[in-house]
Protein backbone atom coordinates (compact mmCIF):
# COMPACT_ATOMS: atom_id res chain seq x y z
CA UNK A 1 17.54 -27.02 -7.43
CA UNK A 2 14.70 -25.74 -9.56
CA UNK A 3 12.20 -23.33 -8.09
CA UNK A 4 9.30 -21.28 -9.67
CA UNK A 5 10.06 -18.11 -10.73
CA UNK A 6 7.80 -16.35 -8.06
CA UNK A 7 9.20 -18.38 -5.19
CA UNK A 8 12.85 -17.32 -6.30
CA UNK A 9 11.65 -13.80 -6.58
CA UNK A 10 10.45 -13.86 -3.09
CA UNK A 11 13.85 -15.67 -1.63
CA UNK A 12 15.70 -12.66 -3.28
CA UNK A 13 13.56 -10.14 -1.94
CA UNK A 14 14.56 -11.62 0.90
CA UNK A 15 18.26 -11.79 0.38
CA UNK A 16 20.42 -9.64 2.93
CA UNK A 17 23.58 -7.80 1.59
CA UNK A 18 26.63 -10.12 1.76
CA UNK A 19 24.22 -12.84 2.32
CA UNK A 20 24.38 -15.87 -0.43
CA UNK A 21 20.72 -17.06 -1.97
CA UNK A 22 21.99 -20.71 0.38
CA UNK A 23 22.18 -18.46 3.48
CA UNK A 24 19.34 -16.75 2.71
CA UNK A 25 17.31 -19.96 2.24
CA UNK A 26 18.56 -21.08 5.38
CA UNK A 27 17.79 -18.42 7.49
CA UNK A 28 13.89 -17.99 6.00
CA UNK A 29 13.86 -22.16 6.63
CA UNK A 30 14.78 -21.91 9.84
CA UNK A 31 14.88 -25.51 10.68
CA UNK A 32 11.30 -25.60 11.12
CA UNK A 33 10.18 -28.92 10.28
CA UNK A 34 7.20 -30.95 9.39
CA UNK A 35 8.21 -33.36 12.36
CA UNK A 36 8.71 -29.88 14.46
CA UNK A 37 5.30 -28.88 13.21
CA UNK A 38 3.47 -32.27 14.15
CA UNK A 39 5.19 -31.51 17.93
CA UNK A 40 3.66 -28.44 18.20
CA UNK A 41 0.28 -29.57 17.11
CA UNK A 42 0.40 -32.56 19.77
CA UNK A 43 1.16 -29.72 22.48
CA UNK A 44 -1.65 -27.52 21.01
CA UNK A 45 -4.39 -30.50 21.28
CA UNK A 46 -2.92 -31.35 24.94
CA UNK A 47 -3.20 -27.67 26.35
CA UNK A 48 -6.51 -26.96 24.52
CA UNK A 49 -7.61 -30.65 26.29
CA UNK A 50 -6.17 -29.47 29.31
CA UNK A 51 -8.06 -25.86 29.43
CA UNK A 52 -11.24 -27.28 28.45
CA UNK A 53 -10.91 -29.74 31.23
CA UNK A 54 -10.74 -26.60 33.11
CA UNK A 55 -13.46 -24.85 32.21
CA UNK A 56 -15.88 -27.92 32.19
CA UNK A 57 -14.92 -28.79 36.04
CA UNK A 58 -15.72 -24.49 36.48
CA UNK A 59 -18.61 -25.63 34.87
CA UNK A 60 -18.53 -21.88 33.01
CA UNK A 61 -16.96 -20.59 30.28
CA UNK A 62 -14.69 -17.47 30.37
CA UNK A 63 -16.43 -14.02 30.12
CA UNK A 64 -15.10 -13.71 26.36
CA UNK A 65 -17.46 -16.42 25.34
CA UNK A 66 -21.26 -16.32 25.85
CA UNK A 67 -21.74 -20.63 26.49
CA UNK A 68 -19.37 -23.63 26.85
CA UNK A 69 -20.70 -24.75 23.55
CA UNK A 70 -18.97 -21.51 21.93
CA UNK A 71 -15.90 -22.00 23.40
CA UNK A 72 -15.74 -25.81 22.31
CA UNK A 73 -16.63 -24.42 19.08
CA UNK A 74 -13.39 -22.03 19.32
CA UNK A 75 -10.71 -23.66 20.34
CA UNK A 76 -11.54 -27.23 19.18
CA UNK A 77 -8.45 -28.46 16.90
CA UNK A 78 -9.81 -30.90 14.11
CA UNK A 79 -7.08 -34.05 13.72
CA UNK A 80 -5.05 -33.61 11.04
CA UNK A 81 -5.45 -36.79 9.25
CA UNK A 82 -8.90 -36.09 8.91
């Protein structure tokens, strides 16, 4: 595998003692995928949905924001695709 010379500088100053550059790759990875990624987006959008749902049936916005219209404005997650 070919990777830029910074990128392999950074994945050895990464490297543990004993620890091969595979292992060390591995370990920095962590699994974490793009699929894992999209998952976690999904569950951000539903809770953020949820909590505004929330706060719109208070019909106030927490005491950290001045309006509703800032909070929207705070928490709203653009779609990815676009």
């Amino acid at each position: 595998m070919r990777v830029s010379d910074d990128l392999y500088a950074r994945v050895k100053a990464a490297n543990r003692d004993g620890e091969t550059l595979a292992e060390t790759l591995d370990r920095l990875v962590g699994g974490y995928s793009l699929t894992d990624f999209a998952d976690d987006a999904t569950a951000l959008r539903t809770g953020v949905a949820a909590a505004t749902r929330l706060v719109e049936q208070a019909g106030t916005a927490p005491p950290a924001f001045d309006d509703l219209e800032t909070l929207r404005e705070r928490v709203v997650v653009r779609d990815l695709d676009g």
